[in-house]
Protein backbone atom coordinates (compact mmCIF):
# COMPACT_ATOMS: atom_id res chain seq x y z
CA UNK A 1 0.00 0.00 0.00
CA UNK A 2 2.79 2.60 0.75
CA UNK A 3 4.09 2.18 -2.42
CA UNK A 4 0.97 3.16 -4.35
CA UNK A 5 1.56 6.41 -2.13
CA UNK A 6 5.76 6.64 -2.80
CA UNK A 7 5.05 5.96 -5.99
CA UNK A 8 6.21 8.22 -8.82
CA UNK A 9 7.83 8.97 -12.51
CA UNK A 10 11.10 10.04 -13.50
CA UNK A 11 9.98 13.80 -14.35
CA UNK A 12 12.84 15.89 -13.14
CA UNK A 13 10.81 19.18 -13.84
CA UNK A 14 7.93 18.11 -10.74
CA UNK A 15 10.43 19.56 -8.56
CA UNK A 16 9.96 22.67 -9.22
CA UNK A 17 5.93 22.79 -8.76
CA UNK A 18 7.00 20.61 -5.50
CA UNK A 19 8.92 23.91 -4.42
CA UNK A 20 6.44 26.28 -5.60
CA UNK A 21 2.79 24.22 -3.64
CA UNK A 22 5.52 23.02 -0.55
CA UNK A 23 7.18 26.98 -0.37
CA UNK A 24 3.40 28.60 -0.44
CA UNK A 25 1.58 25.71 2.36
CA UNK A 26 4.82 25.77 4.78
CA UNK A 27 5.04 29.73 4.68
CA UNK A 28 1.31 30.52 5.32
CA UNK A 29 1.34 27.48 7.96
CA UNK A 30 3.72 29.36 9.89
CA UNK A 31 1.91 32.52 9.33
CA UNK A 32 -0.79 31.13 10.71
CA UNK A 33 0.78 30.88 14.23
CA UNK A 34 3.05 34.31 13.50
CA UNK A 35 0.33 36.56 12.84
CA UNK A 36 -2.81 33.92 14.05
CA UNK A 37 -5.16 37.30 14.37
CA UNK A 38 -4.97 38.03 10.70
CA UNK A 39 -3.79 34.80 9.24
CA UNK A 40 -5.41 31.76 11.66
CA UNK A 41 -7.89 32.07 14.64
CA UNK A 42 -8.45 35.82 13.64
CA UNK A 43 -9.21 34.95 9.89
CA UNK A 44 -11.40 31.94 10.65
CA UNK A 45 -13.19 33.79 12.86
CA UNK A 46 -14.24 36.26 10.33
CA UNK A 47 -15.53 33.97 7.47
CA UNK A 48 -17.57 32.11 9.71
CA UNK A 49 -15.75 28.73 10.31
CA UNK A 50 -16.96 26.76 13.57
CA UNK A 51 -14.22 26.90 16.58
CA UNK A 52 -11.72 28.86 14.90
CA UNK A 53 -8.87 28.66 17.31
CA UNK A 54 -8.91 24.85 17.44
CA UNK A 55 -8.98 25.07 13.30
CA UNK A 56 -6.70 28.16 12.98
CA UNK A 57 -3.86 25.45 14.56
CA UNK A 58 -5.36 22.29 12.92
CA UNK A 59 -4.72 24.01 9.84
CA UNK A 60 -1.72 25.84 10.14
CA UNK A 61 -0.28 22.76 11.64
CA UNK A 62 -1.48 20.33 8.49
CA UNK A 63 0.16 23.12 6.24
CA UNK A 64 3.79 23.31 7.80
CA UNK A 65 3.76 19.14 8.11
CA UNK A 66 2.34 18.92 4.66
CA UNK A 67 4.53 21.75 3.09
CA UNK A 68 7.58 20.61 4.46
CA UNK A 69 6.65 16.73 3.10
CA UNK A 70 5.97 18.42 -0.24
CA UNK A 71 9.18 20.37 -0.37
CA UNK A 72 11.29 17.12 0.23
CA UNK A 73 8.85 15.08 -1.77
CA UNK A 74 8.36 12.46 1.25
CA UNK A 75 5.03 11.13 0.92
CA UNK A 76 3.92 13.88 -1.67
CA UNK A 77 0.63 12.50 -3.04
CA UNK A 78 -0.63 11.62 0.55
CA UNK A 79 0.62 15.26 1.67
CA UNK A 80 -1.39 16.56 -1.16
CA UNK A 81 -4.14 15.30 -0.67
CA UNK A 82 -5.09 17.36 2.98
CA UNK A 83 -3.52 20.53 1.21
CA UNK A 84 -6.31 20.20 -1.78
CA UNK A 85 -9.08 19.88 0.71
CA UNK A 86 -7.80 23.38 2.38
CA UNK A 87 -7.82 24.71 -1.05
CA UNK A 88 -11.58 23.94 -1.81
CA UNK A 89 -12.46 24.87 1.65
CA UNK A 90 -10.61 28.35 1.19
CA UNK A 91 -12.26 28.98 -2.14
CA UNK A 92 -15.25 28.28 -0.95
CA UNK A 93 -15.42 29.95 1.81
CA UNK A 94 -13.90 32.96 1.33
CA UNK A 95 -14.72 34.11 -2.82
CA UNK A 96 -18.40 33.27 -2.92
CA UNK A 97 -19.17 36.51 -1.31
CA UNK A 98 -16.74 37.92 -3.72
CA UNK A 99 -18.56 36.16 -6.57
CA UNK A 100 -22.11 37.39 -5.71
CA UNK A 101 -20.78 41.26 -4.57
CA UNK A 102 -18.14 42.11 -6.86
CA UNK A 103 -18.68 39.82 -10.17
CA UNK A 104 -16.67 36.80 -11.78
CA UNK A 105 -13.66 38.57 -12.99
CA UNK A 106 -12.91 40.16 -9.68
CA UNK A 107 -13.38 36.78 -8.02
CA UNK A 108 -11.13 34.93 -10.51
CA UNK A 109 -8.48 37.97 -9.95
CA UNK A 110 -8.57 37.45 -6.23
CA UNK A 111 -8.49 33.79 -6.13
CA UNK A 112 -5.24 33.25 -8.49
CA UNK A 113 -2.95 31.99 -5.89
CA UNK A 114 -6.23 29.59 -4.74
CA UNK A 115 -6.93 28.19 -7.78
CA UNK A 116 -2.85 27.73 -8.47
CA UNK A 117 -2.33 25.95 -4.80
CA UNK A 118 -5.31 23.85 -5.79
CA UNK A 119 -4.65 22.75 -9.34
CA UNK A 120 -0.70 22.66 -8.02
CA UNK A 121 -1.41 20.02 -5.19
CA UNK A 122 -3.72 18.20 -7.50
CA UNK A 123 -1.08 17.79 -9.87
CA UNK A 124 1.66 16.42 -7.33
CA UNK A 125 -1.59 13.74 -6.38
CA UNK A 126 -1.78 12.96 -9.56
CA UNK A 127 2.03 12.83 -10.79
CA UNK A 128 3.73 12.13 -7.35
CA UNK A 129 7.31 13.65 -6.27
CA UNK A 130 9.23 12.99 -9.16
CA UNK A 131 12.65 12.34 -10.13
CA UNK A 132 14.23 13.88 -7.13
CA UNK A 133 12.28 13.27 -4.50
CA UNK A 134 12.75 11.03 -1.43
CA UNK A 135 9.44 9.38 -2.79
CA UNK A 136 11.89 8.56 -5.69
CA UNK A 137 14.78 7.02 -3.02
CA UNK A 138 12.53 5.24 -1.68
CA UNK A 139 10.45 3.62 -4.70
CA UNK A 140 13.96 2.55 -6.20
CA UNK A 141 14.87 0.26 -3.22
C-alpha cells in the first residue's frame, strides 16, 4: 500500500511545482501561528468557520507538516491530498461573497494563488514527487 503512495515517474521538472505548492503551504502554515489574528484564529473567525482557534492550529499545523513533506517530496501525493481539501475549503469559503458582490472577474483575480495551490497540489496527487524526491529514493529500493 505505501508504495501506491511513494510511488512516482522520472519527471525531473515536478520539482519545481514541489517547491512552488511546498514553499506557499509551509510559509502561510507558519503565518498562521506568526500573525494567528490576521492569518489563523483571527481569519477563521471572520468567514464564519466553527471553533476557529482549534482550526486556525489544525490548519496551520497540516500546512507546515504537509509543506515541508511536499518540499522534500516524502510522501507527496498523501501530503497533497489534505492541502487540496484546504484549497476547496478556502475557495469556498472565502470568494463566494466575492462572486455574488463584486462579479466573476474580480473573483477569478482574487483567487489566483487559490486556484494555483489547488490545481498545483492536484497535480503532485496525480504525478507524485518525481525524479528527485525522497518518494523517488525510496520507490527505487
Amino acid at each position: 500500500m505505501l508504495q501506491k503512495f511513494i510511488a512516482t515517474d522520472f519527471s525531473k521538472t515536478t520539482i519545481l511545482i514541489r517547491f512552488m505548492v511546498g514553499a506557499v503551504f509551509l510559509s502561510e502554515g507558519i503565518q498562521k501561528f506568526l500573525f494567528s489574528e490576521i492569518r489563523g484564529t483571527g481569519r477563521f473567525e471572520k468567514i464564519g468557520l466553527p471553533s476557529p482557534e482549534f482550526l486556525g492550529a489544525f490548519v496551520g499545523a497540516f500546512e507546515i507538516i504537509c509543506g515541508l513533506l511536499i518540499v522534500v517530496g516524502l510522501l507527496t501525493r498523501l501530503a497533497s491530498i489534505p492541502l487540496i481539501v484546504i484549497m476547496l475549503v478556502a475557495i469556498l469559503t472565502t470568494k463566494d461573497d466575492v462572486l455574488m458582490n463584486q462579479g466573476f472577474w474580480e473573483m477569478m483575480h482574487g483567487s489566483r494563488t487559490d486556484w494555483a495551490m489547488l490545481l498545483g497540489s492536484i497535480f503532485l496527487l496525480i504525478k507524485g514527487g518525481g525524479e528527485w524526491s525522497l518518494d523517488k529514493v525510496i520507490q527505487v529500493k
